[in-house]
Protein backbone atom coordinates (compact mmCIF):
# COMPACT_ATOMS: atom_id res chain seq x y z
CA UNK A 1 -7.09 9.38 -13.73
CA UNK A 2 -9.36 9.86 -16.76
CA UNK A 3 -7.82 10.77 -19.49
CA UNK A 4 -9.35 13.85 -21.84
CA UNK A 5 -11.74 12.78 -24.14
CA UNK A 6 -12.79 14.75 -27.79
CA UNK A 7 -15.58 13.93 -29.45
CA UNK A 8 -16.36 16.07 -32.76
CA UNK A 9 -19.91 15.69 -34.87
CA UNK A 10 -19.23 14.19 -38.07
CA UNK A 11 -17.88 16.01 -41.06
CA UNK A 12 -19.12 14.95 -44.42
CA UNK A 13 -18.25 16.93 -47.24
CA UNK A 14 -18.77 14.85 -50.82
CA UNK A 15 -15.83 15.63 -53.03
CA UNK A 16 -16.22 16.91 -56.46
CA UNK A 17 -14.47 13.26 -58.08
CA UNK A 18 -17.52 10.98 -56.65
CA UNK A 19 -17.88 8.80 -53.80
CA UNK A 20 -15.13 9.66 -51.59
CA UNK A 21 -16.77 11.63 -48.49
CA UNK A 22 -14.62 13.63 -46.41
CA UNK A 23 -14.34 13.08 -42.42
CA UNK A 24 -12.51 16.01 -41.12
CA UNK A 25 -13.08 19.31 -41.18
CA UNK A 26 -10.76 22.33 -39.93
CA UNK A 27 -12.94 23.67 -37.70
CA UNK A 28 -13.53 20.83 -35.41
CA UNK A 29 -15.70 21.40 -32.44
CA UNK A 30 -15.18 19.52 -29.76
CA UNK A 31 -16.49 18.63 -26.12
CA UNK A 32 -13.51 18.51 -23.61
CA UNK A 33 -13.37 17.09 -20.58
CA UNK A 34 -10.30 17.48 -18.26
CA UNK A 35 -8.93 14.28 -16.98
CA UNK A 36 -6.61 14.16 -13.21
CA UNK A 37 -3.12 14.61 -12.31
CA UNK A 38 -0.79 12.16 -12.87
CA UNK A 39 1.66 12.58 -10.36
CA UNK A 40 1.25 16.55 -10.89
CA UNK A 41 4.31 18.00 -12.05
CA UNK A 42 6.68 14.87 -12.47
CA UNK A 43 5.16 12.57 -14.59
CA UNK A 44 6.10 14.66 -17.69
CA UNK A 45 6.80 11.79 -19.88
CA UNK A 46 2.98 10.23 -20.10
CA UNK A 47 2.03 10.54 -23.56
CA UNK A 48 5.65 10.20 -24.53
CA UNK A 49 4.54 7.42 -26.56
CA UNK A 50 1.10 5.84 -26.94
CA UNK A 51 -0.70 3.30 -29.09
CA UNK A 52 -4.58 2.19 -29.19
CA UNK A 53 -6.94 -0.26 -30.17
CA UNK A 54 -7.50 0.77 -33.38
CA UNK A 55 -10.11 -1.51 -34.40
CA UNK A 56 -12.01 -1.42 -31.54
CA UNK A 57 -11.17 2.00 -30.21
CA UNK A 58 -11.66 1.46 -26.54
CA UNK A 59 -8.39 1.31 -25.20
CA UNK A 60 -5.29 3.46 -25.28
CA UNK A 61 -1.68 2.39 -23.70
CA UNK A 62 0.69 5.26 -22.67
CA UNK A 63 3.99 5.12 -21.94
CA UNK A 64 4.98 6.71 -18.38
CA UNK A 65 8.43 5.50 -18.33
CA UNK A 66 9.52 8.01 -15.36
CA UNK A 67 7.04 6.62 -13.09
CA UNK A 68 8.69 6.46 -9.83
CA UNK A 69 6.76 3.61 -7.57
CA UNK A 70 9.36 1.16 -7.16
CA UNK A 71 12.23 4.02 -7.77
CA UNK A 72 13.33 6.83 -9.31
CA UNK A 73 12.40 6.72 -13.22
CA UNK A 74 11.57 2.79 -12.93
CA UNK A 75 8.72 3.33 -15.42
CA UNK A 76 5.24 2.04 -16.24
CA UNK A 77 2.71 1.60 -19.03
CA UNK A 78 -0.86 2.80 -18.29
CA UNK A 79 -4.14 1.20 -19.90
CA UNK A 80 -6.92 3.36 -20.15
CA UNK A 81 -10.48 2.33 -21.09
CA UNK A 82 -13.44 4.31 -22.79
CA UNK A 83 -16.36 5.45 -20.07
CA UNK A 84 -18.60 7.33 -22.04
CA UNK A 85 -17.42 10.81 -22.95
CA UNK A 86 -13.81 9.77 -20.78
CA UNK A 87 -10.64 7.41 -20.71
CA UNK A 88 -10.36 5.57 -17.21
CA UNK A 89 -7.02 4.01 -15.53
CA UNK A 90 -7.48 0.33 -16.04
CA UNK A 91 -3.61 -0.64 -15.08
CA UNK A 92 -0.94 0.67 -14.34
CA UNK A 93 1.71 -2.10 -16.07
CA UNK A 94 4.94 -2.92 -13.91
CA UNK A 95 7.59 -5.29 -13.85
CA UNK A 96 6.83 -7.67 -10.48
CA UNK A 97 9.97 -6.15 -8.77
CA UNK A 98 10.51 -2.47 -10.26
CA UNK A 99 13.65 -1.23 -10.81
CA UNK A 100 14.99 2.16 -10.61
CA UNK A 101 15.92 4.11 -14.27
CA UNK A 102 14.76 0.98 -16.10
CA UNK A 103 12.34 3.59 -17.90
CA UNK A 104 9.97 0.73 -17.93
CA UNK A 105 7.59 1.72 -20.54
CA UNK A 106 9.90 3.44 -23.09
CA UNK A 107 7.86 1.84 -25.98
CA UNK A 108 4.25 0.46 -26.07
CA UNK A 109 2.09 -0.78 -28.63
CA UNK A 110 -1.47 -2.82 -28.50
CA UNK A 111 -3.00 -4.95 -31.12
CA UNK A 112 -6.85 -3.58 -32.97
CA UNK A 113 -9.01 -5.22 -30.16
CA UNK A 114 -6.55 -4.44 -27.06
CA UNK A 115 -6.00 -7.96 -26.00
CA UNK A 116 -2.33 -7.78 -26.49
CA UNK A 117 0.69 -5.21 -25.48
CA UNK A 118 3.59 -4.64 -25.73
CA UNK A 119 6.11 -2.99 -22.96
CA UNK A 120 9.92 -2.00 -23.43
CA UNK A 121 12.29 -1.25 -21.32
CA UNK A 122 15.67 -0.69 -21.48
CA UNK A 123 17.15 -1.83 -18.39
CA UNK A 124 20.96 -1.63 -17.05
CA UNK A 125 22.66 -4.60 -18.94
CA UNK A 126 24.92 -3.39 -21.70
CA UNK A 127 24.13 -5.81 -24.54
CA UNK A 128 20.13 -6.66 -23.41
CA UNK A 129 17.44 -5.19 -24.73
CA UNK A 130 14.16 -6.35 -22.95
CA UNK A 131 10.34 -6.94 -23.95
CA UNK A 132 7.13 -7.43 -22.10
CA UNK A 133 3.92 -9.50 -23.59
CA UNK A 134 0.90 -8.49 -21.61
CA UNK A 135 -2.84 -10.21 -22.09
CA UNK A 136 -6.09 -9.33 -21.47
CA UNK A 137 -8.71 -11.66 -19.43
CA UNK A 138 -11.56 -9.38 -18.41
CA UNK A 139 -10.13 -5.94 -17.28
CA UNK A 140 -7.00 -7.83 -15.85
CA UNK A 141 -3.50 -7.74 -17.35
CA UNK A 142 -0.71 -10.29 -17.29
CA UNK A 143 2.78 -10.83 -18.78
CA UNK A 144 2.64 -13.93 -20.95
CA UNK A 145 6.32 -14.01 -22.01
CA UNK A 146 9.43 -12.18 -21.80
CA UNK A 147 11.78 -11.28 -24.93
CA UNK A 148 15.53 -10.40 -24.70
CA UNK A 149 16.45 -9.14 -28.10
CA UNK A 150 19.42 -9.95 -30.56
CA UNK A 151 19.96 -6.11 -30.29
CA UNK A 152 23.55 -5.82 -28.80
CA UNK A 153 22.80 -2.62 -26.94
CA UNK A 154 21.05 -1.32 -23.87
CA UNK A 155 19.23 0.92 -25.85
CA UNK A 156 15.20 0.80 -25.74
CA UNK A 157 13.31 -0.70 -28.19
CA UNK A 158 10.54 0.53 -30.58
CA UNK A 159 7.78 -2.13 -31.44
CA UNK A 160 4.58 -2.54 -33.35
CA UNK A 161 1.47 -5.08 -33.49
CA UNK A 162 -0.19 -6.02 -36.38
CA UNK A 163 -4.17 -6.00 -35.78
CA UNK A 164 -4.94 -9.47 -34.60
CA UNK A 165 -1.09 -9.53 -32.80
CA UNK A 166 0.15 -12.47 -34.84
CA UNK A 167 2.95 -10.68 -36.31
CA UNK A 168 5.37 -8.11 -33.54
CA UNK A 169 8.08 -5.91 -35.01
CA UNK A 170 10.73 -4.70 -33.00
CA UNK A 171 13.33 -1.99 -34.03
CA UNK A 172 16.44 -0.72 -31.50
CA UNK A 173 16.92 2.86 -32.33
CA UNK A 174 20.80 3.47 -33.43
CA UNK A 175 21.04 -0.12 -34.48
CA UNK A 176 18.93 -0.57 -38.08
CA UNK A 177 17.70 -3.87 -37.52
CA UNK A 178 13.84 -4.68 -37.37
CA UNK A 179 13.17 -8.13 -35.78
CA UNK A 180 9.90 -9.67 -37.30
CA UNK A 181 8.33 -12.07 -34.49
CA UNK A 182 5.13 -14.41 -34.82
CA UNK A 183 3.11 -15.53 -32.55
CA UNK A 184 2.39 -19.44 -32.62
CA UNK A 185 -0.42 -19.58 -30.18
CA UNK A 186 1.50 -19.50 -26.88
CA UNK A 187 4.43 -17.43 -27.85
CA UNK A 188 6.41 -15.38 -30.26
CA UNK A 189 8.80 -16.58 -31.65
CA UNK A 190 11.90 -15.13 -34.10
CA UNK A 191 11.00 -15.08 -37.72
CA UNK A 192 13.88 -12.75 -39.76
CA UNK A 193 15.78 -10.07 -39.09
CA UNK A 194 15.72 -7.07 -41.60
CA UNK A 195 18.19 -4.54 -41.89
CA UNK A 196 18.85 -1.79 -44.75
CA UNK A 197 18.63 -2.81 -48.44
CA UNK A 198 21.22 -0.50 -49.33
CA UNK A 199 23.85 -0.94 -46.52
CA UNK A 200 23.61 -0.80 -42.60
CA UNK A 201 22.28 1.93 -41.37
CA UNK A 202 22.02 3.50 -38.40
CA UNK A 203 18.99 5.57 -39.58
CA UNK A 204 17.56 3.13 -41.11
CA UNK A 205 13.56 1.96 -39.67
CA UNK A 206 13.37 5.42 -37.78
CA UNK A 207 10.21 4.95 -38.61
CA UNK A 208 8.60 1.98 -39.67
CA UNK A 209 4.95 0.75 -39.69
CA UNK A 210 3.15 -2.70 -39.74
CA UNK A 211 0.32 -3.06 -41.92
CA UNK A 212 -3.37 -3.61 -40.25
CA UNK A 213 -3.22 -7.71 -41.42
CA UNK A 214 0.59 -7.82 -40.47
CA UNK A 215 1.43 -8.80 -44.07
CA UNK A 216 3.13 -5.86 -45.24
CA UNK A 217 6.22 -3.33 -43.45
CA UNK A 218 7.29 -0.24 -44.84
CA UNK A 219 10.35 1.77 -43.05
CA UNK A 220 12.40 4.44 -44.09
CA UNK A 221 15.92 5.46 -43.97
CA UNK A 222 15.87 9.21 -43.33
CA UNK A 223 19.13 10.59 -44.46
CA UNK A 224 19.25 8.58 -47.05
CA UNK A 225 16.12 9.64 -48.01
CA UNK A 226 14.69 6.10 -49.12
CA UNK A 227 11.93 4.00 -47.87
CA UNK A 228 11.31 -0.03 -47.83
CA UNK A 229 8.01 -1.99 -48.37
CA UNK A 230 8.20 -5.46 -47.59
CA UNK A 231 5.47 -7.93 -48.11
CA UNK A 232 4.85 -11.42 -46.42
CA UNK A 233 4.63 -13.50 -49.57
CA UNK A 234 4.48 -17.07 -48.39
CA UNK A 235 5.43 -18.41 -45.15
CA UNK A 236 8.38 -16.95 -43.58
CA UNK A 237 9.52 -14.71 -46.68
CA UNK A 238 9.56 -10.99 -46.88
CA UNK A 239 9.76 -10.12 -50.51
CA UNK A 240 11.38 -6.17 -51.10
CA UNK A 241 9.71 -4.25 -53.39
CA UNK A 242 11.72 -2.19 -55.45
CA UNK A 243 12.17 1.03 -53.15
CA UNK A 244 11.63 4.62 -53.41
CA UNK A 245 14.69 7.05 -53.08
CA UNK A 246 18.27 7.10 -53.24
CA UNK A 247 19.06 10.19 -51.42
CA UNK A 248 22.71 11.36 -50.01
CA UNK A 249 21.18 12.78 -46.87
CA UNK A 250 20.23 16.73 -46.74
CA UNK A 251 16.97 18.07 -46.37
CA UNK A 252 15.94 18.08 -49.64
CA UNK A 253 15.23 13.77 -49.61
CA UNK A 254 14.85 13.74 -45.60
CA UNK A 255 12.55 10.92 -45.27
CA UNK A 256 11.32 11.19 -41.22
CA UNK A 257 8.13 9.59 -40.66
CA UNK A 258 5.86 7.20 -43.22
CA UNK A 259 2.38 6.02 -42.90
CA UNK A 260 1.09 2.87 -44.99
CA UNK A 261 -2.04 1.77 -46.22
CA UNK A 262 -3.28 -1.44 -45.67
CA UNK A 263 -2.51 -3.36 -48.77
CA UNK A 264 0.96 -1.25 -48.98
CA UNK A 265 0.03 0.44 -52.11
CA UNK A 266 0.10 4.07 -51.00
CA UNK A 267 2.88 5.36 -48.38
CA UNK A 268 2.89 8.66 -46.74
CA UNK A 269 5.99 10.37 -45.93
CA UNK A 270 6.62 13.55 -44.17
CA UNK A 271 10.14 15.73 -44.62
CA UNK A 272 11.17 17.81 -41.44
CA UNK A 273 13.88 19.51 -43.16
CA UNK A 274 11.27 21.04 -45.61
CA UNK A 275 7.78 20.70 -43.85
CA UNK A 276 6.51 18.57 -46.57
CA UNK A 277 4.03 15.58 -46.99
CA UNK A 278 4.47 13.23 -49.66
CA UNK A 279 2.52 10.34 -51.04
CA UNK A 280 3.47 7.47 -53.19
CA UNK A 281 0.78 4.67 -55.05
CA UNK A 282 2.12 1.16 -55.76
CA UNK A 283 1.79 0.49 -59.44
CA UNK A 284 2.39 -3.14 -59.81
CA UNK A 285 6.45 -2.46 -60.32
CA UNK A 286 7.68 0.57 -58.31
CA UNK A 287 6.11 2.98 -56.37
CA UNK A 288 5.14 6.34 -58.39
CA UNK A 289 4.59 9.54 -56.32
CA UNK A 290 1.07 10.83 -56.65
CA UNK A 291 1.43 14.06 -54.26
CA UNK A 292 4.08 16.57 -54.28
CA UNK A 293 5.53 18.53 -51.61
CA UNK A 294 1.98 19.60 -49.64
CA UNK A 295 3.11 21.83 -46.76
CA UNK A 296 2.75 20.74 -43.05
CA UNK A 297 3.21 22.38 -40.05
CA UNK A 298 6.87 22.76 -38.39
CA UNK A 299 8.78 19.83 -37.03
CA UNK A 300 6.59 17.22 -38.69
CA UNK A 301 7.88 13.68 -37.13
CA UNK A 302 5.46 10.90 -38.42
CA UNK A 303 2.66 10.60 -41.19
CA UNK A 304 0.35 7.76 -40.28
CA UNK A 305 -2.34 6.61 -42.84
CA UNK A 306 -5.67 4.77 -42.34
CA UNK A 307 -6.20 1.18 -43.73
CA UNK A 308 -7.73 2.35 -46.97
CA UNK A 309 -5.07 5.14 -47.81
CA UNK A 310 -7.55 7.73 -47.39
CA UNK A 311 -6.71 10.20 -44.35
CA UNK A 312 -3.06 10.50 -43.34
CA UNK A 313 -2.62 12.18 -39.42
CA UNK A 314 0.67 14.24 -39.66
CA UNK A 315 2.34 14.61 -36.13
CA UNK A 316 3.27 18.22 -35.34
CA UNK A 317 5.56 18.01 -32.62
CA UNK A 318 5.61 21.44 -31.75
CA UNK A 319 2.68 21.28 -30.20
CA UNK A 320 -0.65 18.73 -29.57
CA UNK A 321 -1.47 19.15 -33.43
CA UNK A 322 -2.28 17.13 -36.24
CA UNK A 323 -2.87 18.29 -39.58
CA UNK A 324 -5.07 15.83 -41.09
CA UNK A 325 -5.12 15.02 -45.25
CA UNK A 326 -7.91 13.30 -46.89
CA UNK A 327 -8.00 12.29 -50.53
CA UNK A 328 -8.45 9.07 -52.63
CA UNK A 329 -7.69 8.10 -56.11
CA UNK A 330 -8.04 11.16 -58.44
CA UNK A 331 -9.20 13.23 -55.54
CA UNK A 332 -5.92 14.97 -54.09
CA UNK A 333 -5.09 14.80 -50.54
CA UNK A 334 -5.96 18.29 -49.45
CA UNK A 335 -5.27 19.65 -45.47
CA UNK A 336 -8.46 19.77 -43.29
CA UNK A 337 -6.34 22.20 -40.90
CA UNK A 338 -4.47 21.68 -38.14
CA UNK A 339 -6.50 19.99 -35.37
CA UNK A 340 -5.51 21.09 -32.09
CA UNK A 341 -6.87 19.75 -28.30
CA UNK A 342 -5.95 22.47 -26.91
CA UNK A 343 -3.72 25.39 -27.27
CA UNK A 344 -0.45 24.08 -26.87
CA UNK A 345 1.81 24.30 -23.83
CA UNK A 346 3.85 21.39 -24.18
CA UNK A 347 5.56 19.52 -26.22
CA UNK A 348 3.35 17.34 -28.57
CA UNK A 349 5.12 13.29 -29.28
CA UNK A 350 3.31 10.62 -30.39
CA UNK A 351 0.20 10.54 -32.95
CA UNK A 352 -1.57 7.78 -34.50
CA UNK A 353 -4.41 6.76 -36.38
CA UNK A 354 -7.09 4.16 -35.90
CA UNK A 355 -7.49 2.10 -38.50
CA UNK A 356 -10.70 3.80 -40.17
CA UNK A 357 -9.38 6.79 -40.33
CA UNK A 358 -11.80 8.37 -37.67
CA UNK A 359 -9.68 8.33 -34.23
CA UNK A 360 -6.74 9.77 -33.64
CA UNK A 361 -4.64 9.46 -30.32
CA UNK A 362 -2.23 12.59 -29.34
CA UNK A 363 0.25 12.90 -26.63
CA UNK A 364 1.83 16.08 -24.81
CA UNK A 365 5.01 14.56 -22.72
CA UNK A 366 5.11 17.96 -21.05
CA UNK A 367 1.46 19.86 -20.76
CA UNK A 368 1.50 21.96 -18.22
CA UNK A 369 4.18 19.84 -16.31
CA UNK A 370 2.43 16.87 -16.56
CA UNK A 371 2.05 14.30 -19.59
CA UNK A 372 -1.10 13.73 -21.27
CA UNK A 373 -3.14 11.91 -23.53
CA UNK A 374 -6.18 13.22 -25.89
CA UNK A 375 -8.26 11.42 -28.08
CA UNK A 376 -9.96 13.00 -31.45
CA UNK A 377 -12.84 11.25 -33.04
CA UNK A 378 -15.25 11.75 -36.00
């Protein structure tokens, strides 16, 4: 299967406050070339959830977590490399014996140079949740290690890379605890466990985001309308910086989905209650909100940011959208326009942003009846 590919002549627009240049532009033309059938008509939940190589930007994972080889719903992640103008299968990831409604696959994540993913599943032990460390040699992938979680549930588990893969964070949806792991040059290991600052939390790291160098994680707590930075000071320590929000949970403080700069200073955080991006700039002792309120599309889920803070790629799940925001220092973030693939007919999931600010990855988990995966590029 290849995989469509867009590919958009660059936009450069020189703002009115100096040297920051502007990448996207609302209009977006694009070259579009249709990639296969997965599976046509079952496969709806490729593109589910995806991640890239977002330093090198030549390979995207996808989870397909109701692949059926090996039984019903025993899932798979698929590796697709750049050909040119296209995205080509390069694996299809498996466990060596698949087993049915394991939803192999329900999270994936690669590191910048897509040497390193990782594959969740959650399995059918009550109390085990279960993670899958694939390497690269060549074009060939291989499981390196397995993790079984502290998490005390069956439920899947999110994770992240940093860029070079040293640091793996791992969060179990309903639970509120994010596991920091680092690799030690033949393994990962468990560093700390994190939960909420302000109590346990069930909402708590419903989204969450590692920082390109791995030395900085933000999450949020959405009902409480409060999100976390966390930065790697020395050694093993995470050091909390004083934190943003003390909401009671309505959608006036709804904190969904956050985005983070490299060096943590700026956050992005989208509301779905109100349709509203927000920013926030780090200065020195709390973090002061710079952006008020800009209006998104509907049903905005996450807001991820480049490594310098200047574009932020709001997910629109109601279709393969993403509005994309540019600004830097004294030059407001200001919409480009909703960027769409195509016109949508599914149901638009996961989005996110290499770390330059000029790729974006988008998934449908329903186009058509199948699941797909787009790129964007400037």
């Amino acid at each position: 299967m290849s995989i469509a590919h867009f590919a958009n002549a660059a936009m450069v627009a020189a703002s009115a406050g100096g040297g920051f240049v502007a990448l996207w532009d609302g209009s977006l033309p694009v070259t579009f070339a249709q990639g296969d059938a997965v599976q046509a008509g079952s496969d709806t939940d490729l593109g589910l959830v995806m991640d890239f190589a977002k330093s090198t930007k030549d390979r995207i994972i996808a989870s397909n977590r109701d692949f059926d080889t090996g039984g019903a719903d025993a899932g798979a992640a698929q590796i697709y490399v750049r050909n040119g103008s296209v995205w080509d299968l390069e694996q299809t990831l498996q466990k060596a014996v698949p087993v049915a409604a394991d939803l192999y696959g329900s999270s994936v994540c690669m590191n910048g140079d897509g040497t390193t993913a990782v594959v969740t599943w959650a399995g059918n032990v009550v109390g085990q949740t279960n993670v899958h460390v694939w390497t690269r040699v060549g074009s060939v992938w291989s499981i390196i290690q397995t993790i079984t979680t502290t998490f005390a549930s069956n439920f899947t588990t999110d994770s992240l890379l940093s860029s070079d893969g040293g640091v793996l964070c791992l969060r179990m949806p309903n639970k509120g605890t994010i596991e920091i792991w680092r690799w030690g040059g033949a393994s990962y290991a468990l560093e700390i466990s994190i939960d909420s600052p302000q109590s346990l939390s069930n909402t708590f790291a419903a989204s969450f985001w590692i920082s390109e160098d791995g030395k900085f994680l933000g999450a949020t707590d959405s009902v409480r309308g409060s999100f976390y930075v966390w930065e790697n000071t020395t050694g093993s320590t995470w050091a909390l910086r004083p934190y943003a929000g003390v909401g009671v949970g309505n959608n006036t403080i709804r904190f969904d989905g956050m985005g983070m700069s490299g060096d943590g200073n700026l956050v992005s955080i989208v509301n779905s209650g109100l349709t509203v991006l927000n920013t926030w700039e780090w200065d020195g002792a709390a973090y002061q909100k710079i952006s008020n309120n800009l209006t998104v599309p509907a049903f905005p889920s996450a807001a991820r940011m480049s490594s310098s803070g200047q574009q932020i790629a709001v997910d629109v799940a109601s279709g393969e959208n993403v509005d994309m925001f540019e600004g830097e220092g004294d030059v407001p973030y200001v919409s480009s326009g909703v960027q769409s693939p195509i016109s949508p007919t599914g149901t638009g999931r996961g989005k996110t942003i290499s770390y330059d600010g000029r790729m974006i990855v988008v998934g449908s988990d329903n186009w058509s009846g199948e699941g797909r995966v787009f790129s964007m590029e400037v």
